[in-house]
C-alpha atoms as a PDB file:
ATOM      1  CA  UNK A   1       0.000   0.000   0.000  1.00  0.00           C
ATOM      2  CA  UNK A   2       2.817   2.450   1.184  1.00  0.00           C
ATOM      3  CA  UNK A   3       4.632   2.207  -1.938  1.00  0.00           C
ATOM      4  CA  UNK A   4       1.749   2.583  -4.110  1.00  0.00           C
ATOM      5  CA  UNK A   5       0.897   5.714  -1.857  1.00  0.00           C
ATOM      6  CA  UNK A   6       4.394   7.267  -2.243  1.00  0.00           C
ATOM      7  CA  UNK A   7       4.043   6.236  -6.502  1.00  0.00           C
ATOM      8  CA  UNK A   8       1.237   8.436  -6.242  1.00  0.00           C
ATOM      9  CA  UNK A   9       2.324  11.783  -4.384  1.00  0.00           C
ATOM     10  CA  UNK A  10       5.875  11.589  -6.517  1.00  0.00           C
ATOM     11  CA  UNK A  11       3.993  11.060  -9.960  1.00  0.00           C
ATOM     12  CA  UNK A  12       2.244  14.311  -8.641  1.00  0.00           C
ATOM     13  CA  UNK A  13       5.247  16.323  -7.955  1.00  0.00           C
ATOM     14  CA  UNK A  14       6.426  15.221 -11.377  1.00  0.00           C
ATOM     15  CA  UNK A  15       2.983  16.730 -12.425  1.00  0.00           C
ATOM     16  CA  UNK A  16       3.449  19.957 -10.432  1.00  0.00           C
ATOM     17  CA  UNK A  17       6.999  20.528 -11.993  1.00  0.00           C
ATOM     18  CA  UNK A  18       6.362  20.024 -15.569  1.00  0.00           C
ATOM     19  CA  UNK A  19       3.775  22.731 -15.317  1.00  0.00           C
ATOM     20  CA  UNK A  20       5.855  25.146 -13.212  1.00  0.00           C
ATOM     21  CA  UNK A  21       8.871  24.296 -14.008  1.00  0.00           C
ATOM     22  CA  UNK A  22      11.737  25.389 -11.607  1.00  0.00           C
ATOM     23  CA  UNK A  23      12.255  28.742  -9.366  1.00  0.00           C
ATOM     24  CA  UNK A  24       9.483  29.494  -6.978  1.00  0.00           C
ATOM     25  CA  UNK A  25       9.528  29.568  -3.446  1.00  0.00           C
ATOM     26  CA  UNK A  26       8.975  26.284  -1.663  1.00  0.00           C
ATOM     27  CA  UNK A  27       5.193  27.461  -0.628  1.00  0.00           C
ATOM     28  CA  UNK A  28       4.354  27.467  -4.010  1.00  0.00           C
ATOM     29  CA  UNK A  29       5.185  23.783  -4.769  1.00  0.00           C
ATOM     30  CA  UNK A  30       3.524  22.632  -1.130  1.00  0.00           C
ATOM     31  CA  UNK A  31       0.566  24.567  -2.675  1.00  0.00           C
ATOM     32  CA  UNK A  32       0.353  23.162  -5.858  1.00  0.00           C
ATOM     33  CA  UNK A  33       1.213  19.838  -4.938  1.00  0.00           C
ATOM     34  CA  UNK A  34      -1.659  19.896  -1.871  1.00  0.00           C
ATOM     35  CA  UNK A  35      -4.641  20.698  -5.024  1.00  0.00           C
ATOM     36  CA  UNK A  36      -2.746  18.106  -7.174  1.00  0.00           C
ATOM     37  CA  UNK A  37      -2.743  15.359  -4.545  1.00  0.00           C
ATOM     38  CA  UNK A  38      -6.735  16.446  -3.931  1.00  0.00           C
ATOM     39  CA  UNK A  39      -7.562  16.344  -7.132  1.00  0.00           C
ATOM     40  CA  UNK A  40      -6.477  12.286  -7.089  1.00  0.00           C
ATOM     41  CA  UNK A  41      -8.704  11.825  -4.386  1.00  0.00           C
ATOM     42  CA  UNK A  42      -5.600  11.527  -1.775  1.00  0.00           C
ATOM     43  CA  UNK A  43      -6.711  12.885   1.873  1.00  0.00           C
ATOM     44  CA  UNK A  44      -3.847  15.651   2.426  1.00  0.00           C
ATOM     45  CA  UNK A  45      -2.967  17.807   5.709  1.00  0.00           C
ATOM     46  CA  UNK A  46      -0.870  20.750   5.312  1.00  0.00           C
ATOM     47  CA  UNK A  47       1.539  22.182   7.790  1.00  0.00           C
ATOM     48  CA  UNK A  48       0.832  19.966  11.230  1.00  0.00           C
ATOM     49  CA  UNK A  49       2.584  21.466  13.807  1.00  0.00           C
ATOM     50  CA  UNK A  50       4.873  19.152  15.983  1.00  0.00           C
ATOM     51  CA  UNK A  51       6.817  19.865  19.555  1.00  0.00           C
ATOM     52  CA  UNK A  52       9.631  18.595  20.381  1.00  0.00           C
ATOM     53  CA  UNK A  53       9.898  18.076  24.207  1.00  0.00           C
ATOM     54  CA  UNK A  54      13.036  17.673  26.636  1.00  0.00           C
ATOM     55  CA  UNK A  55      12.779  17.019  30.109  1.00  0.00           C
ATOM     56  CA  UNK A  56       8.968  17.077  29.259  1.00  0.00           C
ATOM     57  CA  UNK A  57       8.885  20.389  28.414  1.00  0.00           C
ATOM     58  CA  UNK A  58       8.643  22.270  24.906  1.00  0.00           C
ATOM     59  CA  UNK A  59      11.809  22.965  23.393  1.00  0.00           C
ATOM     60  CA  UNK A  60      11.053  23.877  20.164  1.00  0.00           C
ATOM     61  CA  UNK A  61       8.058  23.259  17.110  1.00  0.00           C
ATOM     62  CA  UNK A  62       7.971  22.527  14.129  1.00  0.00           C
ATOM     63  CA  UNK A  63       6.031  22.192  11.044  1.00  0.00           C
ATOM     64  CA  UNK A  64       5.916  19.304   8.475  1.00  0.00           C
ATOM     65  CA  UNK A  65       4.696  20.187   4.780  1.00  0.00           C
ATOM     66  CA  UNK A  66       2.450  17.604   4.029  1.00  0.00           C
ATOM     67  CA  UNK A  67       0.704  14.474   5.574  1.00  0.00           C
ATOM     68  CA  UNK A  68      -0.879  12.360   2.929  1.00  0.00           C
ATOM     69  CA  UNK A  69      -3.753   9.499   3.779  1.00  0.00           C
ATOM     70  CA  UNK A  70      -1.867   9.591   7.387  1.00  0.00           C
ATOM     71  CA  UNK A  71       0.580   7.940   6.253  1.00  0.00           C
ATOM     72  CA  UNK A  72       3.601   9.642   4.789  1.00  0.00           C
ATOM     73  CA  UNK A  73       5.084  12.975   5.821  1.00  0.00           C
ATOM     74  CA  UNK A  74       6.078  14.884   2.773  1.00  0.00           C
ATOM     75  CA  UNK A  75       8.664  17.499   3.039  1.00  0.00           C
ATOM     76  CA  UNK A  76       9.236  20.098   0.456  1.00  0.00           C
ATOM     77  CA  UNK A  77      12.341  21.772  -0.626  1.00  0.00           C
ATOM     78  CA  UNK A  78      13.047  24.267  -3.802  1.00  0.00           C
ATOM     79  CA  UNK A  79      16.719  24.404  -3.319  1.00  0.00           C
ATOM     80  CA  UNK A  80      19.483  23.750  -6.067  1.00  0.00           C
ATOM     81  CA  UNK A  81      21.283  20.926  -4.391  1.00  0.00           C
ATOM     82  CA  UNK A  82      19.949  18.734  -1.371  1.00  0.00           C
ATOM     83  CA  UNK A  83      22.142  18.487   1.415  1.00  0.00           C
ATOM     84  CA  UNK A  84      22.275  15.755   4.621  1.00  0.00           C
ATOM     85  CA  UNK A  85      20.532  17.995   7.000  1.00  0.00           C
ATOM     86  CA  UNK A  86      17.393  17.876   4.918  1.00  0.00           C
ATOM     87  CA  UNK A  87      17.156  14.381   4.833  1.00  0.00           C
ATOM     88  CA  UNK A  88      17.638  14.449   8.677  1.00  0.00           C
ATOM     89  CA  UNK A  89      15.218  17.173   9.148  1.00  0.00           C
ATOM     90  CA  UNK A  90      12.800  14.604   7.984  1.00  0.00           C
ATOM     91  CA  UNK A  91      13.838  11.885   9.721  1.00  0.00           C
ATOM     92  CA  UNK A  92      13.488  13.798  12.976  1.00  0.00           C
ATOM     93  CA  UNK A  93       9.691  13.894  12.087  1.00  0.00           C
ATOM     94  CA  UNK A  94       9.635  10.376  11.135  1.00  0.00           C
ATOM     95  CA  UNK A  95      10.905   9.762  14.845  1.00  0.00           C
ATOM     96  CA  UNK A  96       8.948  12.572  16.201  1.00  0.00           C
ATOM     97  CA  UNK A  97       5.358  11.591  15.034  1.00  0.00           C
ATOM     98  CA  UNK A  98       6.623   7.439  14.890  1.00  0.00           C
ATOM     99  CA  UNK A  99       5.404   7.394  11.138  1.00  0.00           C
ATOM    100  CA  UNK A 100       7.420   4.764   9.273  1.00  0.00           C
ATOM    101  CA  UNK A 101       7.715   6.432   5.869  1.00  0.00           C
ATOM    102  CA  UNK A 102       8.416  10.008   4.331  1.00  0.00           C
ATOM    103  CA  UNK A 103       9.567  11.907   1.363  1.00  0.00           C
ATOM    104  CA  UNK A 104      11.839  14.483   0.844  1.00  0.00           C
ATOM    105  CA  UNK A 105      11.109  15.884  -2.340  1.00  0.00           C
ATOM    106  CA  UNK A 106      13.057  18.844  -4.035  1.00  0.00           C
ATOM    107  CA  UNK A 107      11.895  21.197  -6.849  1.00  0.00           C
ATOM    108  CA  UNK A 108      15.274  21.686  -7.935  1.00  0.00           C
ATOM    109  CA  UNK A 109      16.649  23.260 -11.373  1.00  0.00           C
ATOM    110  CA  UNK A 110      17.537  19.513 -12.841  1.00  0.00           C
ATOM    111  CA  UNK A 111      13.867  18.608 -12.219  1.00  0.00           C
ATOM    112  CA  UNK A 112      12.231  16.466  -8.764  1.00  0.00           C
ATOM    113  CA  UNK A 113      14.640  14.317  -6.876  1.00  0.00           C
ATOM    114  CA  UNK A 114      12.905  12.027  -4.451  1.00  0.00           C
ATOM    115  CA  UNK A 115      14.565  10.485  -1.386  1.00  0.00           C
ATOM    116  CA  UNK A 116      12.243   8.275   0.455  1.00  0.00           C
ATOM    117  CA  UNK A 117      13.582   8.010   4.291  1.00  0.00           C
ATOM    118  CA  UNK A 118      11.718   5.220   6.668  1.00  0.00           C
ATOM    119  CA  UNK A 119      12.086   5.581  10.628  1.00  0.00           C
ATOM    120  CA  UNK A 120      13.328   1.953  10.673  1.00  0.00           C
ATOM    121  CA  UNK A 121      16.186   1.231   8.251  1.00  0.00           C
ATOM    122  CA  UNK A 122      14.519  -0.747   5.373  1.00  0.00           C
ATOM    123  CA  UNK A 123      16.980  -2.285   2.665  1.00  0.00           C
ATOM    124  CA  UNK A 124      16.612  -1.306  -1.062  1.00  0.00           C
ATOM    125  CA  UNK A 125      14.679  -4.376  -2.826  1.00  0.00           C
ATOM    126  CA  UNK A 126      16.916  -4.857  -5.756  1.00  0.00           C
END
């Protein structure tokens, strides 16, 4: 089911970027890929705010792009390179919400690049 899911919201970002093409703000793709992901029927949340505690206390929030059929977190980017921290960022919400799957996908000026990240290490199927 998961991978089906994730098949779906990347052929829409695919979608999104052959009609926009590349060089808006990151707002605009979460936008645009929110109606997209609608408009296949997909049940989508946009920006869910998170805490992160310590000591049981608030230490800091956070927002995560998209939440599609409650299943993956999708986190935007519109940057021209992706770089380790953003693929951290969203494992920290993997770990923080105890979802097992997200995507980080990037709107970048070579096109969408799509790194799937799971909370528990899951080996490529070859």
């Amino acid at each position: 089911m998961q991978d089906s899911l994730t098949g779906q919201i990347i052929a829409a970002a695919f979608k999104v970027y052959n009609t926009l093409g590349f060089g808006f703000f990151e707002k605009v793709y979460e936008n645009a890929l929110l109606l997209e992901l609608i408009k296949n029927g997909l049940s989508v949340s946009q920006q869910i705010p998170l805490s992160v505690y310590y000591d049981e206390k608030v230490v800091g929030e956070f927002y995560m792009d998209l939440f599609v059929e409650e299943q993956v977190i999708v986190e935007l980017k519109s940057v021209a390179l992706l770089h380790p921290e953003h693929e951290v960022q969203l494992v920290h919400y993997l770990t923080a919400t105890r979802q097992d799957i997200g995507l980080l996908i990037n709107f970048g000026p070579k096109g969408v690049e799509v790194k799937r990240k799971y909370r528990v290490y899951q080996p490529r199927k070859t």
